[in-house]
C-alpha atoms as a PDB file:
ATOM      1  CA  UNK A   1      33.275 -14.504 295.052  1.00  0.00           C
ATOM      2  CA  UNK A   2      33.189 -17.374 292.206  1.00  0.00           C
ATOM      3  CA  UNK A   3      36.292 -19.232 293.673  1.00  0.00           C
ATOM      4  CA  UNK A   4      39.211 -19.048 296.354  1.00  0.00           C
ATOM      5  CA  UNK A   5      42.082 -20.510 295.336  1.00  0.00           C
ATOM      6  CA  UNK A   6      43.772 -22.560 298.707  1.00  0.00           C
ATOM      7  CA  UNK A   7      46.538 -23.965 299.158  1.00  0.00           C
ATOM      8  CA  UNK A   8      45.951 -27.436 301.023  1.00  0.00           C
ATOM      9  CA  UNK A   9      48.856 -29.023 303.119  1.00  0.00           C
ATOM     10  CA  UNK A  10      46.729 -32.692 302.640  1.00  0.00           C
ATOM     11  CA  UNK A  11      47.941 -35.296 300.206  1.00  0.00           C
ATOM     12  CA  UNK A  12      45.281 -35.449 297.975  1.00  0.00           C
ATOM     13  CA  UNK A  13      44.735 -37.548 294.458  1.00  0.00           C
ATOM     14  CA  UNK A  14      45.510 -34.597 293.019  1.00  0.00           C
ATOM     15  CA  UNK A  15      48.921 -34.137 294.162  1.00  0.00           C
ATOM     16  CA  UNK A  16      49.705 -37.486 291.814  1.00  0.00           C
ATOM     17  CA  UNK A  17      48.079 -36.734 288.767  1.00  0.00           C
ATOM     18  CA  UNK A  18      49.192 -33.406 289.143  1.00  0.00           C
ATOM     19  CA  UNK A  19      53.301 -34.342 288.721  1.00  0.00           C
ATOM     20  CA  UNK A  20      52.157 -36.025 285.253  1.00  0.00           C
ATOM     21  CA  UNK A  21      50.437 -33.011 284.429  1.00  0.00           C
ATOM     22  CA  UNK A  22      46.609 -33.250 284.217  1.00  0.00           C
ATOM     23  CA  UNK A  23      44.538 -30.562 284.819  1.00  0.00           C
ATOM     24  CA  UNK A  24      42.561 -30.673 288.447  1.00  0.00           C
ATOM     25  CA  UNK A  25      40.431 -29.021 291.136  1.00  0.00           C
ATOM     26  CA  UNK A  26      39.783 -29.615 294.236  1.00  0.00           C
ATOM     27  CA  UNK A  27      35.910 -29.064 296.173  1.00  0.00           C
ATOM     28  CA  UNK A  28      36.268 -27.756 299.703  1.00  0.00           C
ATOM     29  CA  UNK A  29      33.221 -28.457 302.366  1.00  0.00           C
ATOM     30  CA  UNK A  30      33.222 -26.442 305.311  1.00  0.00           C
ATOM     31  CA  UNK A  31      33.165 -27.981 308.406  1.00  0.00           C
ATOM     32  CA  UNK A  32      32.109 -28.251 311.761  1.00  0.00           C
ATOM     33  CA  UNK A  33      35.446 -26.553 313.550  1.00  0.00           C
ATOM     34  CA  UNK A  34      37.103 -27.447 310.550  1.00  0.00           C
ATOM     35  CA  UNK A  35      38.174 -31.365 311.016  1.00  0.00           C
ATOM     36  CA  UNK A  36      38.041 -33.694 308.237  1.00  0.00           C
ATOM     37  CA  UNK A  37      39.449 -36.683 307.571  1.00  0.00           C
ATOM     38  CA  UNK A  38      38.592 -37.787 310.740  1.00  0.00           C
ATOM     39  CA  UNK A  39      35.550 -39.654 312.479  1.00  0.00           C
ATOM     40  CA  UNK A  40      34.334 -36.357 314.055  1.00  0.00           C
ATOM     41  CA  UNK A  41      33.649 -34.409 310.287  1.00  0.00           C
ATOM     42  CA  UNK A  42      30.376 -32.977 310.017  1.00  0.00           C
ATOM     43  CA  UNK A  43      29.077 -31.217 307.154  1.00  0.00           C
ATOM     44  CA  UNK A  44      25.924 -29.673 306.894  1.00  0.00           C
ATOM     45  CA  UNK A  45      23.892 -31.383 304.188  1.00  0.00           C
ATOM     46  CA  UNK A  46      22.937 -28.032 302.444  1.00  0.00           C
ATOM     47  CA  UNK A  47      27.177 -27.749 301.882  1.00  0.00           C
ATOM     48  CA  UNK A  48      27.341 -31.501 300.986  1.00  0.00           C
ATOM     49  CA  UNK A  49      24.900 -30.519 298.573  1.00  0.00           C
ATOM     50  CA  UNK A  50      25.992 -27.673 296.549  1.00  0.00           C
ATOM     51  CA  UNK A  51      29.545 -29.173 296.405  1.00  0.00           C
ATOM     52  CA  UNK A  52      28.080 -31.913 294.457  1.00  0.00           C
ATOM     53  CA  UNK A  53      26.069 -29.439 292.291  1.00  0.00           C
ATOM     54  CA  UNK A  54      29.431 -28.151 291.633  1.00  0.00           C
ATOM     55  CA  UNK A  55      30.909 -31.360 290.520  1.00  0.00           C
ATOM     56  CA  UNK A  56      27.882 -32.415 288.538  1.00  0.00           C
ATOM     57  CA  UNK A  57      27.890 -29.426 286.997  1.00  0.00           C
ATOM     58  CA  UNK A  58      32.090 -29.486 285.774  1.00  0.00           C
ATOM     59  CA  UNK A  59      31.716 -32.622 284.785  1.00  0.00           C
ATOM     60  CA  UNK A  60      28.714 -32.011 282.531  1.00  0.00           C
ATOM     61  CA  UNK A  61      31.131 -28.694 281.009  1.00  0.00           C
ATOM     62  CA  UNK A  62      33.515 -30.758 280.444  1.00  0.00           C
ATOM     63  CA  UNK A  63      31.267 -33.465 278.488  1.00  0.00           C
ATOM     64  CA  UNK A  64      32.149 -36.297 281.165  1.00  0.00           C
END
């Protein structure tokens, strides 16, 4: 599938731009038994790596 849309219970930048209303997105990484934002997150590089691909590649759509 292209996308998954997720709700997230964390209180990301997002959440503050978002009450002004400016358009956002989030990038999700899998992880290793799902922790993050913690010492013990582990990614696996190949993951770390297409999320940036992703990024890179909205931000060059969007002319950034």
């Amino acid at each position: 599938e292209p996308f998954r849309v997720m709700p997230s219970g964390a209180a990301h930048d997002t959440m503050c731009v978002a009450q002004v209303g400016v358009p956002s997105a989030m990038v999700f990484v899998p992880c290793l038994d799902g922790l993050s934002h913690t010492p013990l997150e582990r990614a696996e590089p190949a993951d770390a790596a297409l999320a940036a691909e992703i990024v890179w590649g909205a931000a060059q759509a969007l002319g950034a």
